[in-house]
C-alpha atoms as a PDB file:
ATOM      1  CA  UNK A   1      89.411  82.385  92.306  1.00  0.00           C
ATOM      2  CA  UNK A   2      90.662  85.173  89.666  1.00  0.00           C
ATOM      3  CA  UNK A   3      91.296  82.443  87.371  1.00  0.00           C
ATOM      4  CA  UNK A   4      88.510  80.601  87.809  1.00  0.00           C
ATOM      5  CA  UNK A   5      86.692  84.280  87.273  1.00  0.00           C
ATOM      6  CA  UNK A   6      87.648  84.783  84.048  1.00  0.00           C
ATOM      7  CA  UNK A   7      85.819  82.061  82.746  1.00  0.00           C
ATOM      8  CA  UNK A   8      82.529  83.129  81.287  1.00  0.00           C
ATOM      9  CA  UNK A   9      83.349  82.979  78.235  1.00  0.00           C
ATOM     10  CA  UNK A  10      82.785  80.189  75.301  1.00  0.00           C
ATOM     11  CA  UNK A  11      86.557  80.012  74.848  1.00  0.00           C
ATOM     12  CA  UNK A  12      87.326  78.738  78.672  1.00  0.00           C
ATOM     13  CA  UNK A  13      88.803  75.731  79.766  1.00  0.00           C
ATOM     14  CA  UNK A  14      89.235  74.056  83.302  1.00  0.00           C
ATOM     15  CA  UNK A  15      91.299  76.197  85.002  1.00  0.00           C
ATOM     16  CA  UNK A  16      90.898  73.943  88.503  1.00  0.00           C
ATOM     17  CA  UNK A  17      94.563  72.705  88.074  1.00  0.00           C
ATOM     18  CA  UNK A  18      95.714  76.745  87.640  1.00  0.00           C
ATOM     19  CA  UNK A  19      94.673  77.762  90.637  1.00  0.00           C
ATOM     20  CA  UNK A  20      97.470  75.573  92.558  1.00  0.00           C
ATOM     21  CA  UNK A  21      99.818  77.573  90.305  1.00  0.00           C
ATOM     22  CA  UNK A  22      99.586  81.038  92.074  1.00  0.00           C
ATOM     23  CA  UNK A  23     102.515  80.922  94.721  1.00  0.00           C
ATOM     24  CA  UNK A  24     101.903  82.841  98.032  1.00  0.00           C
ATOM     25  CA  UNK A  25     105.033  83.534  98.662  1.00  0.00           C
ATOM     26  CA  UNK A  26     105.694  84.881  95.417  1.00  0.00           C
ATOM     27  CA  UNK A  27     103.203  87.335  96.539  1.00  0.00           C
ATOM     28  CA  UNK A  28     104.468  87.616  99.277  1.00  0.00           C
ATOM     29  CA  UNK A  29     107.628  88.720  98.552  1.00  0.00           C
ATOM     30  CA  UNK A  30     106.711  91.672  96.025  1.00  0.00           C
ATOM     31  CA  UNK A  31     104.869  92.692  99.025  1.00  0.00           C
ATOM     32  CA  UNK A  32     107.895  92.827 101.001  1.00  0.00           C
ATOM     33  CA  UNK A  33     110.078  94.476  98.010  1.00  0.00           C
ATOM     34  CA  UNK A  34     107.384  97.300  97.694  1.00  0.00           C
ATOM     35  CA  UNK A  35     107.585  97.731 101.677  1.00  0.00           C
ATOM     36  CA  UNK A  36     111.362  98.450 101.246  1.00  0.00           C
ATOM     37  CA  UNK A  37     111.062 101.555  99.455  1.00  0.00           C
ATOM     38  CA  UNK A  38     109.251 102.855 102.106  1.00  0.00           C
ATOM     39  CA  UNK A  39     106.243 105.613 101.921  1.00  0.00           C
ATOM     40  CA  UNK A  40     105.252 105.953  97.956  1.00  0.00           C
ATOM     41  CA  UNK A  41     102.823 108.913  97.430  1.00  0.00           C
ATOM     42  CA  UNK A  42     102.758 109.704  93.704  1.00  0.00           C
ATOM     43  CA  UNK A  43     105.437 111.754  92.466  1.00  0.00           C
ATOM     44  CA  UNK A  44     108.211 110.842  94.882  1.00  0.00           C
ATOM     45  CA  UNK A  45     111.595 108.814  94.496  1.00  0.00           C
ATOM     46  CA  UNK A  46     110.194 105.892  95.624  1.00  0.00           C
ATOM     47  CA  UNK A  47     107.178 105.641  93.818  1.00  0.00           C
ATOM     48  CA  UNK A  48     109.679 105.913  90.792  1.00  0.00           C
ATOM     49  CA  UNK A  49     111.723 102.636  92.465  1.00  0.00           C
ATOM     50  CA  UNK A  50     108.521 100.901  92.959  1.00  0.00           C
ATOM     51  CA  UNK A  51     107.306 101.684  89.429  1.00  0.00           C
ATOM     52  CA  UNK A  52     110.760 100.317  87.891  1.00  0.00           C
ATOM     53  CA  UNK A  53     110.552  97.122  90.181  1.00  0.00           C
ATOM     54  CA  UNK A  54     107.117  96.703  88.323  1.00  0.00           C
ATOM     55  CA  UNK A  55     108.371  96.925  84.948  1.00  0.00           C
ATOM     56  CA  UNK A  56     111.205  94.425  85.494  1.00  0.00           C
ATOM     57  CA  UNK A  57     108.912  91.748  87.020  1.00  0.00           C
ATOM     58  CA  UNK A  58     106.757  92.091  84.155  1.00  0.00           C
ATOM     59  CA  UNK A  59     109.784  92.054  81.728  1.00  0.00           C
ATOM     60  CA  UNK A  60     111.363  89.067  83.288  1.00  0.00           C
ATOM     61  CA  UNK A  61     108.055  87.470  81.989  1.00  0.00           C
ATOM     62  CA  UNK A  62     108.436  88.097  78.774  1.00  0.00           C
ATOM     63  CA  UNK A  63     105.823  90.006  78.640  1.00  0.00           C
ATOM     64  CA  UNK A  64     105.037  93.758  76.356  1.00  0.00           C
ATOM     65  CA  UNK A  65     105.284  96.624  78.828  1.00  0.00           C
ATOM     66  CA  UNK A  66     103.856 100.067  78.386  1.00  0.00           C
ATOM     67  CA  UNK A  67     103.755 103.451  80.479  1.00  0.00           C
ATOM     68  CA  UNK A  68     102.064 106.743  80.170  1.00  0.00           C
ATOM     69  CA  UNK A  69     103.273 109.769  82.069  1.00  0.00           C
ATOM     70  CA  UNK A  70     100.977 112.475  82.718  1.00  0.00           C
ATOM     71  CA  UNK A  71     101.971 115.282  85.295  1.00  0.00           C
ATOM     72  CA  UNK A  72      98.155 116.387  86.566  1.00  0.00           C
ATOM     73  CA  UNK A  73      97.902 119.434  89.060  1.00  0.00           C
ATOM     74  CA  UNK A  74      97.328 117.965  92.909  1.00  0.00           C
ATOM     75  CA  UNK A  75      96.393 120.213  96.118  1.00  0.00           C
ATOM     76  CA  UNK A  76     100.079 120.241  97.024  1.00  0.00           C
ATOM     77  CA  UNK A  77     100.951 121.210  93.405  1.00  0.00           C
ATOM     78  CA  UNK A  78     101.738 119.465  90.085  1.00  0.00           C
ATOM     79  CA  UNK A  79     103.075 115.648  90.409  1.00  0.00           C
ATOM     80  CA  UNK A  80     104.859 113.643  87.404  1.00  0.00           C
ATOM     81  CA  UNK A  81     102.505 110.113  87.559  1.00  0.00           C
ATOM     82  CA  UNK A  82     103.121 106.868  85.601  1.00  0.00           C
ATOM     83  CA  UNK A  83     100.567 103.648  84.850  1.00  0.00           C
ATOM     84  CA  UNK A  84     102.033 100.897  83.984  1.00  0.00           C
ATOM     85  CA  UNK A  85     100.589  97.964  82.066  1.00  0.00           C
ATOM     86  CA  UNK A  86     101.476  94.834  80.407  1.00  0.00           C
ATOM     87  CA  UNK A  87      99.930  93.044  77.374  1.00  0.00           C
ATOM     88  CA  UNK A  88      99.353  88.976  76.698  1.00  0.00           C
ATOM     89  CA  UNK A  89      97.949  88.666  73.509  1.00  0.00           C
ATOM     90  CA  UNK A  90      94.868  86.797  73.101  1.00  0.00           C
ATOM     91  CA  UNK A  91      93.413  85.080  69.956  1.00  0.00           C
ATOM     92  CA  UNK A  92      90.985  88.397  69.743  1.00  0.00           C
ATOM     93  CA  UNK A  93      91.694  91.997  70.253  1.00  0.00           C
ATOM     94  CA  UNK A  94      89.220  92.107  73.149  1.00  0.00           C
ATOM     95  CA  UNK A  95      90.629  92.744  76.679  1.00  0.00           C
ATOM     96  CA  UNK A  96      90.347  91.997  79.984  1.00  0.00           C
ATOM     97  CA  UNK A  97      91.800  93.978  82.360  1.00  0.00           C
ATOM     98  CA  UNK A  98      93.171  93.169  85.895  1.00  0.00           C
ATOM     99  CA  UNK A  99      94.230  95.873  87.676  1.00  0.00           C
ATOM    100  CA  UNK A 100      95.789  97.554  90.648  1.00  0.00           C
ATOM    101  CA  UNK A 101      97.174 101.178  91.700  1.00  0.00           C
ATOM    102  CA  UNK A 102     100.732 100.679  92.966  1.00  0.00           C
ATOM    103  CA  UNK A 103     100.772 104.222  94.807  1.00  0.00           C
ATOM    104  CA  UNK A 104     100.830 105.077  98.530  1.00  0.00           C
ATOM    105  CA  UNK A 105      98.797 107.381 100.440  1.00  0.00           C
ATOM    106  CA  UNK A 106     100.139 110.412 101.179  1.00  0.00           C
ATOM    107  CA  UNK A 107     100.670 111.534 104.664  1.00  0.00           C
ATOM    108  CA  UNK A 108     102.788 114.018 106.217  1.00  0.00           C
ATOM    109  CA  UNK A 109     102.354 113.012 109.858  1.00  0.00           C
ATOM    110  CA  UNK A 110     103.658 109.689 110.358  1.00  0.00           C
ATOM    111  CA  UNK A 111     105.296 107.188 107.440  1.00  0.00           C
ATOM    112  CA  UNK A 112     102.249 105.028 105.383  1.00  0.00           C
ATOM    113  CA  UNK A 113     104.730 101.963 103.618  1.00  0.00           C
ATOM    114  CA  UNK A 114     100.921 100.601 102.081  1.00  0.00           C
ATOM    115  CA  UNK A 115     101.398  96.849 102.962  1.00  0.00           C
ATOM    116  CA  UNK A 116      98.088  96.177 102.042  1.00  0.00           C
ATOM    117  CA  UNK A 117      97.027  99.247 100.450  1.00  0.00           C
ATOM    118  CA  UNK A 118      98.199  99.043  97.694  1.00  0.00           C
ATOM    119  CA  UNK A 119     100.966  96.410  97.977  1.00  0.00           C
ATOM    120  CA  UNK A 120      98.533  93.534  98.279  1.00  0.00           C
ATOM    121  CA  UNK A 121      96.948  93.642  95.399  1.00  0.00           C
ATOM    122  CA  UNK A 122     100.162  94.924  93.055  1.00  0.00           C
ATOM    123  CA  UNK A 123     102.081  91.679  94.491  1.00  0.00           C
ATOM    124  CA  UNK A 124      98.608  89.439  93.145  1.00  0.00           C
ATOM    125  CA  UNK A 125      98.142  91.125  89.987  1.00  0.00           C
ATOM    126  CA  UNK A 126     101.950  90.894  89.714  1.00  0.00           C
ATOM    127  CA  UNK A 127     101.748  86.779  90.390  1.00  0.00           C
ATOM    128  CA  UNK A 128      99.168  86.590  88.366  1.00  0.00           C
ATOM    129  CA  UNK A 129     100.776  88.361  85.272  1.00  0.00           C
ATOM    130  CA  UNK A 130     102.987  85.647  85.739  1.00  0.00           C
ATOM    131  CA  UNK A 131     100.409  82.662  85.974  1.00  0.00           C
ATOM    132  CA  UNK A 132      98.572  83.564  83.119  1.00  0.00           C
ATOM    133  CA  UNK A 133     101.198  84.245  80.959  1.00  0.00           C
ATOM    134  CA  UNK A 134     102.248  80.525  80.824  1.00  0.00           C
ATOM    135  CA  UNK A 135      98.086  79.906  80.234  1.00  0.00           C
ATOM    136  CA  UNK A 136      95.924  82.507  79.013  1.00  0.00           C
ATOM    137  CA  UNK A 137      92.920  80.679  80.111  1.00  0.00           C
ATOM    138  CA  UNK A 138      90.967  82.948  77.399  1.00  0.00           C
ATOM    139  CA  UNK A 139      90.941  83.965  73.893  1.00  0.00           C
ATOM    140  CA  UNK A 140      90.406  87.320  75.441  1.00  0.00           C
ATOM    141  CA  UNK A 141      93.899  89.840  75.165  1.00  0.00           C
ATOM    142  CA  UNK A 142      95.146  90.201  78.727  1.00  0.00           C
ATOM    143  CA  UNK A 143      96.097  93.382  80.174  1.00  0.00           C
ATOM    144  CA  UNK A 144      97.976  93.697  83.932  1.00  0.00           C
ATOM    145  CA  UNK A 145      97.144  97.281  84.678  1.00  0.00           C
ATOM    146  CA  UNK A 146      98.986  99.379  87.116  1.00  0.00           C
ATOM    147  CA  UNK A 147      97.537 103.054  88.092  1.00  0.00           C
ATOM    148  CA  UNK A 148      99.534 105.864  89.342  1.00  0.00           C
ATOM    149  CA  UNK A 149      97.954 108.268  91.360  1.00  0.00           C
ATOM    150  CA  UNK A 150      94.510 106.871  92.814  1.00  0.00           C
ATOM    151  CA  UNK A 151      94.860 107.926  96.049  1.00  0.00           C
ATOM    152  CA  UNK A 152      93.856 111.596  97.470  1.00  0.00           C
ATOM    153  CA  UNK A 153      96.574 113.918  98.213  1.00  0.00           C
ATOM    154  CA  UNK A 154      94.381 115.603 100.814  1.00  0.00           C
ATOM    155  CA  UNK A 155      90.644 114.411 100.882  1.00  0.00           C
ATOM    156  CA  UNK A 156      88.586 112.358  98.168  1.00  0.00           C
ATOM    157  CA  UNK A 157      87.001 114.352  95.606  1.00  0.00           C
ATOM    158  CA  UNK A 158      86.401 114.139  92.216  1.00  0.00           C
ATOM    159  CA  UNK A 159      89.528 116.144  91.186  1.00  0.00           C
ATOM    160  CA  UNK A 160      91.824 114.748  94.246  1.00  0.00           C
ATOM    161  CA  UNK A 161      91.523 110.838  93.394  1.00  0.00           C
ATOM    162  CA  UNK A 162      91.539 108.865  90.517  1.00  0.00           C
ATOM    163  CA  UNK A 163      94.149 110.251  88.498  1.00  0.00           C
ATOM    164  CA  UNK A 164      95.886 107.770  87.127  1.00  0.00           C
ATOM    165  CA  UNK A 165      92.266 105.679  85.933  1.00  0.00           C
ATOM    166  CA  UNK A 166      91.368 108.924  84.344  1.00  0.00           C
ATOM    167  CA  UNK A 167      94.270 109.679  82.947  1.00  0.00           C
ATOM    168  CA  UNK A 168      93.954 106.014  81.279  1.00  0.00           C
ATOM    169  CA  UNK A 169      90.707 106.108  80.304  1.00  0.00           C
ATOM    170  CA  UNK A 170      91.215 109.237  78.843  1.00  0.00           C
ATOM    171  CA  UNK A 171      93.832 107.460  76.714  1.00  0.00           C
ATOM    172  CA  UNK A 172      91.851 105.048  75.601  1.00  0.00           C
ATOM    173  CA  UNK A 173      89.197 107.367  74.426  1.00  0.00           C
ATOM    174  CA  UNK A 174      91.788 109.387  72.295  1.00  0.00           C
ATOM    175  CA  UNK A 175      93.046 106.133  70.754  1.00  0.00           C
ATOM    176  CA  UNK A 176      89.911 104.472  69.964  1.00  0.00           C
ATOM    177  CA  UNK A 177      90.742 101.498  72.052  1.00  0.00           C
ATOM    178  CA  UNK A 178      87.770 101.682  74.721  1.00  0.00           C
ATOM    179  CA  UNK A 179      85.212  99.694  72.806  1.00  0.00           C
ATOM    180  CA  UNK A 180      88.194  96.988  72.889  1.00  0.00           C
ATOM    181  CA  UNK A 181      87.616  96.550  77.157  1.00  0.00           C
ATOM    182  CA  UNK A 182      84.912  94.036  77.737  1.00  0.00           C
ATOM    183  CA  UNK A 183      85.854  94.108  81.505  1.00  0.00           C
ATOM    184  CA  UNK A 184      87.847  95.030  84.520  1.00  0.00           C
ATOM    185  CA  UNK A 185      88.530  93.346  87.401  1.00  0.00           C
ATOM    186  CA  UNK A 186      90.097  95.760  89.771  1.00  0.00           C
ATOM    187  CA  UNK A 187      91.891  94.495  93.096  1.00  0.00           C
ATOM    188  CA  UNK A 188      92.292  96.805  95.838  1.00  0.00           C
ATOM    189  CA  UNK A 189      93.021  96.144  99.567  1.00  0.00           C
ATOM    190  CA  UNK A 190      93.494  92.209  99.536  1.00  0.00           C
ATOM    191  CA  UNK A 191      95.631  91.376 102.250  1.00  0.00           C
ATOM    192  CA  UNK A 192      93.491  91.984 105.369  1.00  0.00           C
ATOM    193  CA  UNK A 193      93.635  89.488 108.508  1.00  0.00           C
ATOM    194  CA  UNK A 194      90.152  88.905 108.518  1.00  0.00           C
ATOM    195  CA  UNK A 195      89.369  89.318 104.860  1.00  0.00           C
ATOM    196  CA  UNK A 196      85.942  90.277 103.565  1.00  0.00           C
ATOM    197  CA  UNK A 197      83.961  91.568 100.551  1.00  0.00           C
ATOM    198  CA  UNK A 198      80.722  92.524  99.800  1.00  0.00           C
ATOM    199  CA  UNK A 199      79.901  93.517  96.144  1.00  0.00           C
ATOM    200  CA  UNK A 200      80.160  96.989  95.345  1.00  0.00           C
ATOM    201  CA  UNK A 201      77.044  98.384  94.170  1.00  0.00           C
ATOM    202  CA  UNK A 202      79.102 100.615  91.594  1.00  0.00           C
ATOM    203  CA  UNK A 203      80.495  97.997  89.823  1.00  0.00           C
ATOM    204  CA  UNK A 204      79.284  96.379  87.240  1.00  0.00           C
ATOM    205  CA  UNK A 205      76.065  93.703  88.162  1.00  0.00           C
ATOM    206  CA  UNK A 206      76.747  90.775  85.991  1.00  0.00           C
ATOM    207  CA  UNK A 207      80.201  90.928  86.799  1.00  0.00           C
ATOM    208  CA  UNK A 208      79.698  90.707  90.374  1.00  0.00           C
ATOM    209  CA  UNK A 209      77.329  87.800  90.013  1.00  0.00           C
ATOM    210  CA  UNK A 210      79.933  85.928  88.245  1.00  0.00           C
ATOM    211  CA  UNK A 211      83.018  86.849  90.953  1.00  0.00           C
ATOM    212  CA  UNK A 212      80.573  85.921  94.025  1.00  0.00           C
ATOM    213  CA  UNK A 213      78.867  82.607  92.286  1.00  0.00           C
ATOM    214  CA  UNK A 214      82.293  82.021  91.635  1.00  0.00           C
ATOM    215  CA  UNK A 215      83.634  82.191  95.169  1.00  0.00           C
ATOM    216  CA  UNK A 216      80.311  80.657  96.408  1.00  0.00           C
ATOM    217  CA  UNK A 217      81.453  77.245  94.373  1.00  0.00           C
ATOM    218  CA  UNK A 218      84.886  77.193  95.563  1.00  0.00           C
ATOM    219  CA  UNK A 219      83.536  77.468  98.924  1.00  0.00           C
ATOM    220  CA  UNK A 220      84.741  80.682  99.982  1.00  0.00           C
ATOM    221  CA  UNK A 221      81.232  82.834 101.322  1.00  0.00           C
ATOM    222  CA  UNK A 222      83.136  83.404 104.528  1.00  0.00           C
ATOM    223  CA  UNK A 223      85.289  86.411 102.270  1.00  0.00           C
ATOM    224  CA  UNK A 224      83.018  86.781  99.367  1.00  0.00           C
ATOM    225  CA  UNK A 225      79.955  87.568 101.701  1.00  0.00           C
END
């Protein structure tokens, strides 16, 4: 579906064939690998060791990674952060970004691993780094984005959440790159037994449209509802 999803643009071919490509227990397994370090709130050890296990997949497909560290102030005090993202060149400079946030909620009374929130979606933007790396199925520049820091430390505000987007967009902004993003397909929360979505009304409409027309074609209106 996310391949077929990033077709709606002149430059697209049939990416039908692709979609076979994308190996579940690829996914799978990253899944598992994040799991192993156990509980990953931002700023800890092993949101460091899941971080590194991020670059080295994306290394080992040849692909350009970059970081940016930021250290923002949390309700339990100042936290070192990293996003991570990796770069396929396209035939333009215009990007497409699929993204994830890699870090764990943080909880002190009981252990939160994050199997599905946020491993699920890092393993799938992780498989398909490596899908569309053989096949850019766009002239559009491809960017695997990884946010530190989304979760809330304590409750959702709009100063305890989001740090590591803002942080990046904030980047973005300083370097002149924004106008570069013609859209972002973020993946959150993907692994549920009984999966469903329903569009978010604060994303973007025509993007939406395309994702859910998509789905609808592929027959899949049971999860796309």
């Amino acid at each position: 579906l996310f391949l077929s999803s990033l077709c709606f643009l002149p430059s697209c071919t049939n990416t039908a064939a692709q979609i076979d490509l994308i190996d579940g227990n690829n996914a799978m397994h990253h899944v598992e690998q994040i799991v192993g370090f156990g509980p990953h709130p931002s700023g800890s050890n092993a949101q460091k060791k899941v971080g590194a296990y991020i670059v080295s997949q994306l290394e080992s497909y040849g692909l350009e990674v970059n970081t940016q560290t930021f250290r923002p102030v949390t309700p339990i005090g100042r936290r070192e952060m990293k996003n991570i993202w990796a770069t396929s060149t396209g035939t333009t400079e215009s990007v497409i970004i699929l993204a994830s946030h890699y870090d764990s909620k943080y909880f002190e009374e009981f252990p939160f691993v994050g199997a599905n929130d946020s491993g699920s979606s890092t393993a799938l933007v992780l498989e398909l780094a490596r899908i569309l790396t053989i096949e850019n199925t766009t002239d559009h520049t491809l960017w695997f984005v990884f946010f530190d820091g989304e979760e809330a430390f304590l409750d959702w505000t709009t100063t305890d959440s989001l740090y590591g987007s803002r942080a990046f967009v904030g980047m973005l902004k300083a370097s002149g790159r924004l106008h570069r993003i013609d859209a972002l397909l973020l993946l959150d929360m993907i692994g549920g037994k009984d999966l469903a979505f329903r569009k978010d009304t604060n994303s973007t409409t025509w993007l939406n449209t395309i994702i859910w027309d998509t789905a609808s074609q592929m027959g899949y209106d049971n999860i796309f509802q």
